[in-house]
PDB file of N, CA and C in Angstrom:
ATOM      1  N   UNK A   1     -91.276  73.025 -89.706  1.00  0.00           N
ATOM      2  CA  UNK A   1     -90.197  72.680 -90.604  1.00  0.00           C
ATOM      3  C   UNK A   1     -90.005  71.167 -90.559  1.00  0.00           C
ATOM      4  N   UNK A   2     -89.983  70.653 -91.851  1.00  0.00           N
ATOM      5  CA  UNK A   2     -89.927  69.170 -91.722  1.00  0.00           C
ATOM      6  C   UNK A   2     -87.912  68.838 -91.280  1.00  0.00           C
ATOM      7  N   UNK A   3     -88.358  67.134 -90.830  1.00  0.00           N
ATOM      8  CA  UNK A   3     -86.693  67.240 -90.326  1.00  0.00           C
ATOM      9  C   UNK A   3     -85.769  67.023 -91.889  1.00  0.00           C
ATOM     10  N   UNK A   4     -86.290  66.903 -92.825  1.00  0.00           N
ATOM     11  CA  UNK A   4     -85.258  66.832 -93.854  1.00  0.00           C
ATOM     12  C   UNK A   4     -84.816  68.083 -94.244  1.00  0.00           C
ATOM     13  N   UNK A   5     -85.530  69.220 -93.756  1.00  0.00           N
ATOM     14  CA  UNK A   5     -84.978  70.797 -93.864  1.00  0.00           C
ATOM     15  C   UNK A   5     -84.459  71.156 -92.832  1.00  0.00           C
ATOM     16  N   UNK A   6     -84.659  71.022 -91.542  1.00  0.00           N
ATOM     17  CA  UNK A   6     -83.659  71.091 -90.472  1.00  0.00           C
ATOM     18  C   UNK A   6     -82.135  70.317 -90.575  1.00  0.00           C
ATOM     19  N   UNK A   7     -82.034  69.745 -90.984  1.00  0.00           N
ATOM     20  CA  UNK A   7     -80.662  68.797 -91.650  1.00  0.00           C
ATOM     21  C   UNK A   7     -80.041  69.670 -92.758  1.00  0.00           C
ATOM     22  N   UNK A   8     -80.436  69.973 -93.426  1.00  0.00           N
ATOM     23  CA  UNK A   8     -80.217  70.803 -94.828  1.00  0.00           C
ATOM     24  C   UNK A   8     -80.198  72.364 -94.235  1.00  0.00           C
ATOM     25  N   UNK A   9     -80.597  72.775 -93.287  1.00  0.00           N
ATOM     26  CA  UNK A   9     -80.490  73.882 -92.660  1.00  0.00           C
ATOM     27  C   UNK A   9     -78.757  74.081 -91.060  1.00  0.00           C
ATOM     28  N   UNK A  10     -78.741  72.890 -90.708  1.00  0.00           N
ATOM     29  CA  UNK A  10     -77.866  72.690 -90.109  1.00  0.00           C
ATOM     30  C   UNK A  10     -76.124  72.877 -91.142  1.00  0.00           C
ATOM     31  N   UNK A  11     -76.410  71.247 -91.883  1.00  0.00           N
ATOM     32  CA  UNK A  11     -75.313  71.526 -92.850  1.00  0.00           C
ATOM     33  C   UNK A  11     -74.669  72.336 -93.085  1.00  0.00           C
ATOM     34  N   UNK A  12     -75.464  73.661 -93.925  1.00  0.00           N
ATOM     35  CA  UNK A  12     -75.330  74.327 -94.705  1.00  0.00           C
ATOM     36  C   UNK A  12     -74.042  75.720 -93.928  1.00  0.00           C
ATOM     37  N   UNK A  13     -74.657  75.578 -92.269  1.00  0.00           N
ATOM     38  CA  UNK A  13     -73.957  76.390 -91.474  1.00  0.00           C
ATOM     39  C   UNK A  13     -72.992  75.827 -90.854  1.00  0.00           C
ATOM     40  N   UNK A  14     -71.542  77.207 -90.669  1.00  0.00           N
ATOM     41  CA  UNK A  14     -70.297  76.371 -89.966  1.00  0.00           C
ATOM     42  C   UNK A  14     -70.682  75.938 -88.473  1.00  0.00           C
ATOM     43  N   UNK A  15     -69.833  75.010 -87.792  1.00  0.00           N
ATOM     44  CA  UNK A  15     -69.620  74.925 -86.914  1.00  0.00           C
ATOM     45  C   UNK A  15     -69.365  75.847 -85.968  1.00  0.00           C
ATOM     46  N   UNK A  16     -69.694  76.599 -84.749  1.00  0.00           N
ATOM     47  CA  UNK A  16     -69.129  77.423 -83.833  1.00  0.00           C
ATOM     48  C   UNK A  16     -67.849  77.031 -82.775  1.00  0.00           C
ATOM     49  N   UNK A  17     -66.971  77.801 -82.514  1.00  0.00           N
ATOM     50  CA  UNK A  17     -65.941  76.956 -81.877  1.00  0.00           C
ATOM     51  C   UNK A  17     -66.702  77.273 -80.593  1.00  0.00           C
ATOM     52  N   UNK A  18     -66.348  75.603 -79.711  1.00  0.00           N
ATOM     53  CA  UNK A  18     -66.828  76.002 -77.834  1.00  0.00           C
ATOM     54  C   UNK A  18     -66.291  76.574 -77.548  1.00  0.00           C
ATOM     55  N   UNK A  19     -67.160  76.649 -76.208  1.00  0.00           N
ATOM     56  CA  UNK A  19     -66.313  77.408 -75.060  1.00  0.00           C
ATOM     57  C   UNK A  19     -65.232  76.740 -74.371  1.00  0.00           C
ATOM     58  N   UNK A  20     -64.072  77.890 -73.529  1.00  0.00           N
ATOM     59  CA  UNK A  20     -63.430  76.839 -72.959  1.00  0.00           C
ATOM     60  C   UNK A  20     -63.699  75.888 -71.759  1.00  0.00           C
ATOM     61  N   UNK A  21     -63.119  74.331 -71.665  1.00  0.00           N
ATOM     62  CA  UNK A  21     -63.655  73.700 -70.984  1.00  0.00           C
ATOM     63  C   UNK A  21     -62.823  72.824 -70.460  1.00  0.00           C
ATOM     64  N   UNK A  22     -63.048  71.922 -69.394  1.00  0.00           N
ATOM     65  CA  UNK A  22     -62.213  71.025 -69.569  1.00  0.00           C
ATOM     66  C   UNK A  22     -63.548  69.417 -69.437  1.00  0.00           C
ATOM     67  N   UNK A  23     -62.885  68.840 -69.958  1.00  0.00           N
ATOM     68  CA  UNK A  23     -63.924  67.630 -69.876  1.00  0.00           C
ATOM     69  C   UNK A  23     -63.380  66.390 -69.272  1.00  0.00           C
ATOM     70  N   UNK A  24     -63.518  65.681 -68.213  1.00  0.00           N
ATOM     71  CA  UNK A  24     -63.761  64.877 -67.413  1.00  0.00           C
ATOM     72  C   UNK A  24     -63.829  63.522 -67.982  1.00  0.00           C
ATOM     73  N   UNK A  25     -63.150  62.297 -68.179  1.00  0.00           N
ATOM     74  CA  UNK A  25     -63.590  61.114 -68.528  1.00  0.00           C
ATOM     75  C   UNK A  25     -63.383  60.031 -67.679  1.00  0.00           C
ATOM     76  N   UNK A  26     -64.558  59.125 -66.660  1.00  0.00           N
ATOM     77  CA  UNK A  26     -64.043  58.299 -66.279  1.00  0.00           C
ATOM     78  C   UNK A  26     -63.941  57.215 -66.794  1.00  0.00           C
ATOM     79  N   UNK A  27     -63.276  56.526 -66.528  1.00  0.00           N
ATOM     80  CA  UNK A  27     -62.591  54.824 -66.990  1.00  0.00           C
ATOM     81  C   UNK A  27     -61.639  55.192 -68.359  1.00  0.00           C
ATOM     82  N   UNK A  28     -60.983  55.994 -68.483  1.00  0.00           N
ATOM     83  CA  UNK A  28     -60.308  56.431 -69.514  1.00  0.00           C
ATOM     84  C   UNK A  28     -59.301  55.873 -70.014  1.00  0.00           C
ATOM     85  N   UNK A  29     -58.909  54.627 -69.570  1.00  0.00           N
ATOM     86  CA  UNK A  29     -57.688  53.527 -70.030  1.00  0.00           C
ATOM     87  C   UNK A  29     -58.711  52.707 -71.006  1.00  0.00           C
ATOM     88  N   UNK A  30     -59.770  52.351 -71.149  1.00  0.00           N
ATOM     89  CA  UNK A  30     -60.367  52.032 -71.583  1.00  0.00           C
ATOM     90  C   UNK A  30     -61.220  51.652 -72.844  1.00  0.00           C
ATOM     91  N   UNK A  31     -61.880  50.760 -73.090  1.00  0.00           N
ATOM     92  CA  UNK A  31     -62.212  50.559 -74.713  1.00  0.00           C
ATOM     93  C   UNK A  31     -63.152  51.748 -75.059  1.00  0.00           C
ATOM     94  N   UNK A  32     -63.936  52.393 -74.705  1.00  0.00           N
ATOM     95  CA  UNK A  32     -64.599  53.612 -75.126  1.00  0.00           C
ATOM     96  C   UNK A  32     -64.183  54.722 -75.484  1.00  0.00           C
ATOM     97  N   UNK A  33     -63.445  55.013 -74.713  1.00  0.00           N
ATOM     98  CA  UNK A  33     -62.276  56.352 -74.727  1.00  0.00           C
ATOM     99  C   UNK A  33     -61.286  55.985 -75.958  1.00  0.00           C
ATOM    100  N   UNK A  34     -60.935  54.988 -76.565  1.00  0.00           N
ATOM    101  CA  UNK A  34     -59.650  54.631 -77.539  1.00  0.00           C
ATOM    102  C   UNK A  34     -60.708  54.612 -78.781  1.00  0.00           C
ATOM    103  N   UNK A  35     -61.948  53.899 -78.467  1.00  0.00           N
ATOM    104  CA  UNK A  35     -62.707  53.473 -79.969  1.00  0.00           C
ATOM    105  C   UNK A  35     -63.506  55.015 -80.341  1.00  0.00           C
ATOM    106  N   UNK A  36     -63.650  55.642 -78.840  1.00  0.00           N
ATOM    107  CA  UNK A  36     -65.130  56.677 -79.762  1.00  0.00           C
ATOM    108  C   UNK A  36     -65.149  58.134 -79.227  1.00  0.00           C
ATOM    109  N   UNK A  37     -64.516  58.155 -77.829  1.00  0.00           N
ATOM    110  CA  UNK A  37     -64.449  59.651 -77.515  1.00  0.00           C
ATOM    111  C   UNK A  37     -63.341  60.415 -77.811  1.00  0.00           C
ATOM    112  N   UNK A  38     -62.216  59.801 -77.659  1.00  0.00           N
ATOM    113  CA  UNK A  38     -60.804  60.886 -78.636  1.00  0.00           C
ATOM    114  C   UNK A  38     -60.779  60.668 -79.611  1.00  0.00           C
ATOM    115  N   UNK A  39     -61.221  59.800 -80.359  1.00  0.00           N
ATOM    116  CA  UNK A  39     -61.278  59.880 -81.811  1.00  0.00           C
ATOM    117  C   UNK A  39     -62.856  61.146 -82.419  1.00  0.00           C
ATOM    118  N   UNK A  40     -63.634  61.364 -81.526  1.00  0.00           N
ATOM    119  CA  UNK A  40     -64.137  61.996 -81.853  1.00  0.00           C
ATOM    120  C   UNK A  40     -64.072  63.417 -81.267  1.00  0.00           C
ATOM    121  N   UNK A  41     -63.017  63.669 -80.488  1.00  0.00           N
ATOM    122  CA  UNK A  41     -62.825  64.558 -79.859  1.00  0.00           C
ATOM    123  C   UNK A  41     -61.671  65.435 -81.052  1.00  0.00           C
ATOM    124  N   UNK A  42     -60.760  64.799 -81.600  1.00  0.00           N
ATOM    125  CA  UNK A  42     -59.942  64.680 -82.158  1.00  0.00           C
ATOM    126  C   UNK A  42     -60.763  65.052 -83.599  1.00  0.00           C
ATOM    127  N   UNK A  43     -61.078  65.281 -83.908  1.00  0.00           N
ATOM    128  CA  UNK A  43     -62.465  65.053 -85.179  1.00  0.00           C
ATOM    129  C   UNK A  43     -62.770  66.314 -84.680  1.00  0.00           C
ATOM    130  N   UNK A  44     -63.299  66.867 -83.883  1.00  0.00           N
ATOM    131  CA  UNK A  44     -63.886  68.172 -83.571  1.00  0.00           C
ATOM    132  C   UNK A  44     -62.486  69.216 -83.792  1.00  0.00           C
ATOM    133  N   UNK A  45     -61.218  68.622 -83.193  1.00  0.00           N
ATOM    134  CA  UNK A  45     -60.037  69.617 -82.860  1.00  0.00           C
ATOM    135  C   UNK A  45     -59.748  69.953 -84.167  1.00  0.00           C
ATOM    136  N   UNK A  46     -60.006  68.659 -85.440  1.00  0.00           N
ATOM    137  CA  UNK A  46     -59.799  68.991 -86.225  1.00  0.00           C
ATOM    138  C   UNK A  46     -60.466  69.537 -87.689  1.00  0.00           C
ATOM    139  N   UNK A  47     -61.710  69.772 -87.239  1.00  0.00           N
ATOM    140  CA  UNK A  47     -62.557  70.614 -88.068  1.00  0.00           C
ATOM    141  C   UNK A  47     -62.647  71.634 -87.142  1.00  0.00           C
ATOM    142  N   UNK A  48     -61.911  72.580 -86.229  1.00  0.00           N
ATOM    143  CA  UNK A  48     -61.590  73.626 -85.558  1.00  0.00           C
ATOM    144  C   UNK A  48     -62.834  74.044 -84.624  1.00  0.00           C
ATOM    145  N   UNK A  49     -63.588  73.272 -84.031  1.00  0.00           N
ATOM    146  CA  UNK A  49     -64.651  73.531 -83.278  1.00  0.00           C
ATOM    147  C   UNK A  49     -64.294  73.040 -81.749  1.00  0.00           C
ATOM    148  N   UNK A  50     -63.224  72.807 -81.149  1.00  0.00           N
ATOM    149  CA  UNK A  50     -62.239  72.925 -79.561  1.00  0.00           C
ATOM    150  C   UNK A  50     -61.551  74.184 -79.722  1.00  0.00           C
ATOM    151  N   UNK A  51     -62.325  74.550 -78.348  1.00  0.00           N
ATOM    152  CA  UNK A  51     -61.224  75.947 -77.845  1.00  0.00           C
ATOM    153  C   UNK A  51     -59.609  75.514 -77.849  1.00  0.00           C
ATOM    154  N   UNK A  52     -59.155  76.515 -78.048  1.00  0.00           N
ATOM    155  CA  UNK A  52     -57.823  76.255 -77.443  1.00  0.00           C
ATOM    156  C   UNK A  52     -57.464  76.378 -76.055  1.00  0.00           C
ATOM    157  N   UNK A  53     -59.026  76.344 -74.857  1.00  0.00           N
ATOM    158  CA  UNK A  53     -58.532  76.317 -73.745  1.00  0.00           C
ATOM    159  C   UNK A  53     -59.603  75.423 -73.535  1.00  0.00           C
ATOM    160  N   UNK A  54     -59.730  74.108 -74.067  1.00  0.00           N
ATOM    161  CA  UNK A  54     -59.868  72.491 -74.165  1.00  0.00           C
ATOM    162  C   UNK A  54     -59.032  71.719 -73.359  1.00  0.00           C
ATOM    163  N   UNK A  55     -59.310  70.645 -72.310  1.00  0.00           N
ATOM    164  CA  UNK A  55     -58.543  70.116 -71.568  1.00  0.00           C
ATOM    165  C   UNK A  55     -59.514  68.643 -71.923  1.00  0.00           C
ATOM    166  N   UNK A  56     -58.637  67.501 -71.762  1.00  0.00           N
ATOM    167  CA  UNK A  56     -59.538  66.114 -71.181  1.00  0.00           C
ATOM    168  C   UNK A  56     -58.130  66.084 -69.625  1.00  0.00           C
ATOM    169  N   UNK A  57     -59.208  65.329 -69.352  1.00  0.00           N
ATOM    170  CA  UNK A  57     -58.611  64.856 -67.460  1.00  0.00           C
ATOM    171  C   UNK A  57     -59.220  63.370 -67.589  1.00  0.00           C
ATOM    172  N   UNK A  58     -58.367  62.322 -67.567  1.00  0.00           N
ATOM    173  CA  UNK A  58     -59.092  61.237 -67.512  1.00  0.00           C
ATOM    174  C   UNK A  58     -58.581  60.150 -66.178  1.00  0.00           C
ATOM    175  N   UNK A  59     -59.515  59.717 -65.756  1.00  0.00           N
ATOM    176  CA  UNK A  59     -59.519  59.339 -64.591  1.00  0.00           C
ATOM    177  C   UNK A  59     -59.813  58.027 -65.081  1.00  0.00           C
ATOM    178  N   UNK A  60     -59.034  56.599 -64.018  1.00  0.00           N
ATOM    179  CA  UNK A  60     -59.126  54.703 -64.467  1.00  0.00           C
ATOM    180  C   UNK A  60     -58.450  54.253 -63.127  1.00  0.00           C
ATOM    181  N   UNK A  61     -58.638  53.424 -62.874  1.00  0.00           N
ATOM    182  CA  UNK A  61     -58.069  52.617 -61.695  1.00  0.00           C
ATOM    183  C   UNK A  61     -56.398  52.174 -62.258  1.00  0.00           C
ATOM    184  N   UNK A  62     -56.038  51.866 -63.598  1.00  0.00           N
ATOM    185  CA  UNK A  62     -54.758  51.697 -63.834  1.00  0.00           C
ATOM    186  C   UNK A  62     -53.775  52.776 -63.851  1.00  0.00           C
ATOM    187  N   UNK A  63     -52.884  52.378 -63.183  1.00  0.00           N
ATOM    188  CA  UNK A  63     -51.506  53.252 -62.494  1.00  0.00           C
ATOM    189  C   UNK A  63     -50.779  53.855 -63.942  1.00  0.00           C
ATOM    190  N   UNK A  64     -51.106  55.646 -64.107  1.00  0.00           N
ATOM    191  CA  UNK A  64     -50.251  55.699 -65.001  1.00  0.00           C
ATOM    192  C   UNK A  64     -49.903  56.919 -64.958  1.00  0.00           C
ATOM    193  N   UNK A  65     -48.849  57.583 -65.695  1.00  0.00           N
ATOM    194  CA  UNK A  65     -48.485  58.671 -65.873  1.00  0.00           C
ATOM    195  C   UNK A  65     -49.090  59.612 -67.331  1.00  0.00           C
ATOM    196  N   UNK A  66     -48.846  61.162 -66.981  1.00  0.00           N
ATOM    197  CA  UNK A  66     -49.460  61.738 -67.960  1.00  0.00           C
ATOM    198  C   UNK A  66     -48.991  60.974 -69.742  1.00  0.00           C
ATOM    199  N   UNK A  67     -47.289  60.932 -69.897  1.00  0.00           N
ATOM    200  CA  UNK A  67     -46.699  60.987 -70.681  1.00  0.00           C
ATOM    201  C   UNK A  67     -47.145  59.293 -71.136  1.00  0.00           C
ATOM    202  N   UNK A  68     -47.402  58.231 -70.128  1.00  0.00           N
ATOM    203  CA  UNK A  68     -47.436  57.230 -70.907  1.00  0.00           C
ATOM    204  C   UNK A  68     -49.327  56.951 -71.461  1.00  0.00           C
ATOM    205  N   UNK A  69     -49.861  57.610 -70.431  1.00  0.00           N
ATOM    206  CA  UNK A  69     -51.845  57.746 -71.054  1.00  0.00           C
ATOM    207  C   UNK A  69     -51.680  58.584 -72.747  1.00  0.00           C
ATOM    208  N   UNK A  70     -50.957  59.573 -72.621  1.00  0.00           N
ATOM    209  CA  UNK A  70     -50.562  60.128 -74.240  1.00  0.00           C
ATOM    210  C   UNK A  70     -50.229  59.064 -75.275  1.00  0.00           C
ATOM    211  N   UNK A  71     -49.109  58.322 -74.885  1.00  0.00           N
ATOM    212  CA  UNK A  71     -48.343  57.306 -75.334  1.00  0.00           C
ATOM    213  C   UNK A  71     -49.149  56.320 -76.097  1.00  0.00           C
ATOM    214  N   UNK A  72     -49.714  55.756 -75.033  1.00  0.00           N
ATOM    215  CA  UNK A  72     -51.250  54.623 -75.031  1.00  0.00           C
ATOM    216  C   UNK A  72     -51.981  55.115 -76.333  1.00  0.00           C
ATOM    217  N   UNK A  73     -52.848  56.625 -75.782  1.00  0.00           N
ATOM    218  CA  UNK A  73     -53.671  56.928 -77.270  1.00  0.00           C
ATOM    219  C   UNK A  73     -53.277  57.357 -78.472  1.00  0.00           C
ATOM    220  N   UNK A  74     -51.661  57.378 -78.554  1.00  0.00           N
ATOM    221  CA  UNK A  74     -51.424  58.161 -79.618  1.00  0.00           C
ATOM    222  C   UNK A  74     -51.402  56.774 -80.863  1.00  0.00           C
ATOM    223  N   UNK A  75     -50.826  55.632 -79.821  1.00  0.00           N
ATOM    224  CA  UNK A  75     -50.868  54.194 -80.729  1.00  0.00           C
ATOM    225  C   UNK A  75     -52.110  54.211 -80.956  1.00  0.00           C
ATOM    226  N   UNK A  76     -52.698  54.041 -80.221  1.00  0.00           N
ATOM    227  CA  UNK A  76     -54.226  53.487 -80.434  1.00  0.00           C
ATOM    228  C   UNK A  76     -55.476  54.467 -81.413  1.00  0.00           C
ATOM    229  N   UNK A  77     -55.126  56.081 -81.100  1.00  0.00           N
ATOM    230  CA  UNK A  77     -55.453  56.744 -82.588  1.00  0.00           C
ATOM    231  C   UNK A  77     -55.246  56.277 -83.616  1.00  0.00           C
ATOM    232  N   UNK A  78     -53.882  56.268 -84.193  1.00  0.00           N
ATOM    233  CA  UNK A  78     -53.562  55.464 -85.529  1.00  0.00           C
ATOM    234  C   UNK A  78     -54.839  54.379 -86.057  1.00  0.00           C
ATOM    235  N   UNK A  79     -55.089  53.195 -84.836  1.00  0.00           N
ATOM    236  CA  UNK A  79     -55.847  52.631 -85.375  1.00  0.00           C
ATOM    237  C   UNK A  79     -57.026  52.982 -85.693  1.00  0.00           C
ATOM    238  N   UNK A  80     -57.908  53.884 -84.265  1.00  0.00           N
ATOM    239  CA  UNK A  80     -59.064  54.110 -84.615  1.00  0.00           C
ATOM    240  C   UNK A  80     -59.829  55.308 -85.053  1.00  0.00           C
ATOM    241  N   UNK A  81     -58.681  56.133 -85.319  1.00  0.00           N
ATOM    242  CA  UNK A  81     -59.057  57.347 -86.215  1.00  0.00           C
ATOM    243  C   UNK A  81     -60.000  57.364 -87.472  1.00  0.00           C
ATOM    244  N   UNK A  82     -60.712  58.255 -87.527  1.00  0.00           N
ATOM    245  CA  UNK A  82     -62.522  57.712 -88.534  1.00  0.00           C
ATOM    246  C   UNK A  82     -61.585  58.471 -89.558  1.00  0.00           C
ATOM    247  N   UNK A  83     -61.046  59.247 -89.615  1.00  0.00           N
ATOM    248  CA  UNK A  83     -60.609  59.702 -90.874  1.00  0.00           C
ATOM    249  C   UNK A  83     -58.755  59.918 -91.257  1.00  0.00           C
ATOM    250  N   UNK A  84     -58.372  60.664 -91.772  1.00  0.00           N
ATOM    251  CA  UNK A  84     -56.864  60.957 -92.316  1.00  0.00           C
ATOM    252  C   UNK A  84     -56.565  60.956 -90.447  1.00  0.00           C
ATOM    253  N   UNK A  85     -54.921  60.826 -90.061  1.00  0.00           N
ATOM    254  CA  UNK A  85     -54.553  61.290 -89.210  1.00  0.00           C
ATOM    255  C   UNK A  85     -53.520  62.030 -89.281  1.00  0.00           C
ATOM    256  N   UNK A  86     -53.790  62.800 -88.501  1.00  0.00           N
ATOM    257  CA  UNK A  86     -52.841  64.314 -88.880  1.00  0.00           C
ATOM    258  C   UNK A  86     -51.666  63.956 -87.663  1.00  0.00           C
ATOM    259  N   UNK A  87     -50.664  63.796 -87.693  1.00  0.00           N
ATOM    260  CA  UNK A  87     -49.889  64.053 -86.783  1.00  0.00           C
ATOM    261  C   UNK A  87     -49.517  64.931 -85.912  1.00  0.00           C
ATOM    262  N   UNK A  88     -49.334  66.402 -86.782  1.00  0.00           N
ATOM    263  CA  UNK A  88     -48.913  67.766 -86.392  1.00  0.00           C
ATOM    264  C   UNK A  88     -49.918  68.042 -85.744  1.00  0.00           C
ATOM    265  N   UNK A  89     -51.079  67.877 -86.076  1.00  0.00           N
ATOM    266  CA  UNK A  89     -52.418  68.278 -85.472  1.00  0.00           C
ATOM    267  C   UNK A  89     -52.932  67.516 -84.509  1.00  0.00           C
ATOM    268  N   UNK A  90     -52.617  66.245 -84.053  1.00  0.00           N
ATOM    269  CA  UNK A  90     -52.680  65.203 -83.463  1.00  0.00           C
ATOM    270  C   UNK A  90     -51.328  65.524 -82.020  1.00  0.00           C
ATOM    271  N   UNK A  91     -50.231  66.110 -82.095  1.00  0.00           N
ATOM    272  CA  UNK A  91     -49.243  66.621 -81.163  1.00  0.00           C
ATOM    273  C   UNK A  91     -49.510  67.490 -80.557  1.00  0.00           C
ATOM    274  N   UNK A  92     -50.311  68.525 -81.369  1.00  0.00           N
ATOM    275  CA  UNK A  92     -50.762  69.425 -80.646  1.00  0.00           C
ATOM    276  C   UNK A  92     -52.092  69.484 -79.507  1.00  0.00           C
ATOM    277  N   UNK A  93     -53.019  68.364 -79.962  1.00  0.00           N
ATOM    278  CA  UNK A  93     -54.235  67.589 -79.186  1.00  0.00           C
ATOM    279  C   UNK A  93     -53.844  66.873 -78.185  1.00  0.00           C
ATOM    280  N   UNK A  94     -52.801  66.077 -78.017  1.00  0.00           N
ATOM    281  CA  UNK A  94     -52.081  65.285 -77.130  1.00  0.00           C
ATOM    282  C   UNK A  94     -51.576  66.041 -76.039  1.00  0.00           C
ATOM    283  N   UNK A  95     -51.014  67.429 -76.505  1.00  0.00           N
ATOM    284  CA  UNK A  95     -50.579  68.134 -75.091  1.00  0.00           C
ATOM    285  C   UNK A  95     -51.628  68.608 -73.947  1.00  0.00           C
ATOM    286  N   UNK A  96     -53.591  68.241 -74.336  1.00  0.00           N
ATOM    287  CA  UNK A  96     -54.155  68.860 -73.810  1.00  0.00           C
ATOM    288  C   UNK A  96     -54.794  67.503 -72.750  1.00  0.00           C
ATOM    289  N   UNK A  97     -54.042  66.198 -73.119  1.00  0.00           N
ATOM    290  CA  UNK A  97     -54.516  65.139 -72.377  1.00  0.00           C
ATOM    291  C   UNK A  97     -53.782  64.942 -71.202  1.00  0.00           C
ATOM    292  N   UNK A  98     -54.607  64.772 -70.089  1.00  0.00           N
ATOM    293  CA  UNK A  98     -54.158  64.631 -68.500  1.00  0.00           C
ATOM    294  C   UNK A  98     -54.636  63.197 -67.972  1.00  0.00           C
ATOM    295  N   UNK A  99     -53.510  62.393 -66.931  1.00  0.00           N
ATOM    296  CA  UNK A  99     -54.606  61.096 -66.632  1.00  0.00           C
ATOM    297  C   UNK A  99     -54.141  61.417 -65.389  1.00  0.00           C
ATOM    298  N   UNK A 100     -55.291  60.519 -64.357  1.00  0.00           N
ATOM    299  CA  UNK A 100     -55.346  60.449 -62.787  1.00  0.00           C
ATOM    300  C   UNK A 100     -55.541  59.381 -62.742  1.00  0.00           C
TER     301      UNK A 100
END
């Protein structure tokens, strides 16, 4: 199968939702985590392909609490969100973020 039919074969099918998980990020105060992994994590929650027993745990040397690491990305979504940002849907993603 050439790869321009494997693409056209992918497409065409939905997404499966994962399994549940929790996922691990270190340096999570960080420019990677704000520019490309919750925004794309966030992107998955919201084309419905995260379990609803989805966790991030993010681990950084800066001193913080759960409520203010939420705080941090919820500003910083706004900016770097690739597409619409959903709020309602975005509150509900936020309750599944943990920092250490």
């Amino acid at each position: 199968m050439a790869a321009t039919e494997t693409l056209k074969v992918t497409a065409e099918q939905p997404g499966q939702v994962g399994d549940p998980c929790v996922m691990v990020i270190f340096g999570a105060s960080g420019d990677l985590t704000k520019r490309k992994l919750i925004p794309a994590l966030y992107n998955l929650g919201r084309d419905r392909l995260l379990s609803e027993q989805f966790a991030v745990v993010g681990f950084a040397r800066s001193g913080m609490s759960n409520e203010a690491f939420r705080d941090k990305l919820t500003r910083e979504m706004k900016e770097f969100a690739t597409g619409p940002f959903d709020l309602d849907l975005w509150q509900r993603f936020v309750q599944r973020l943990y920092y250490l």
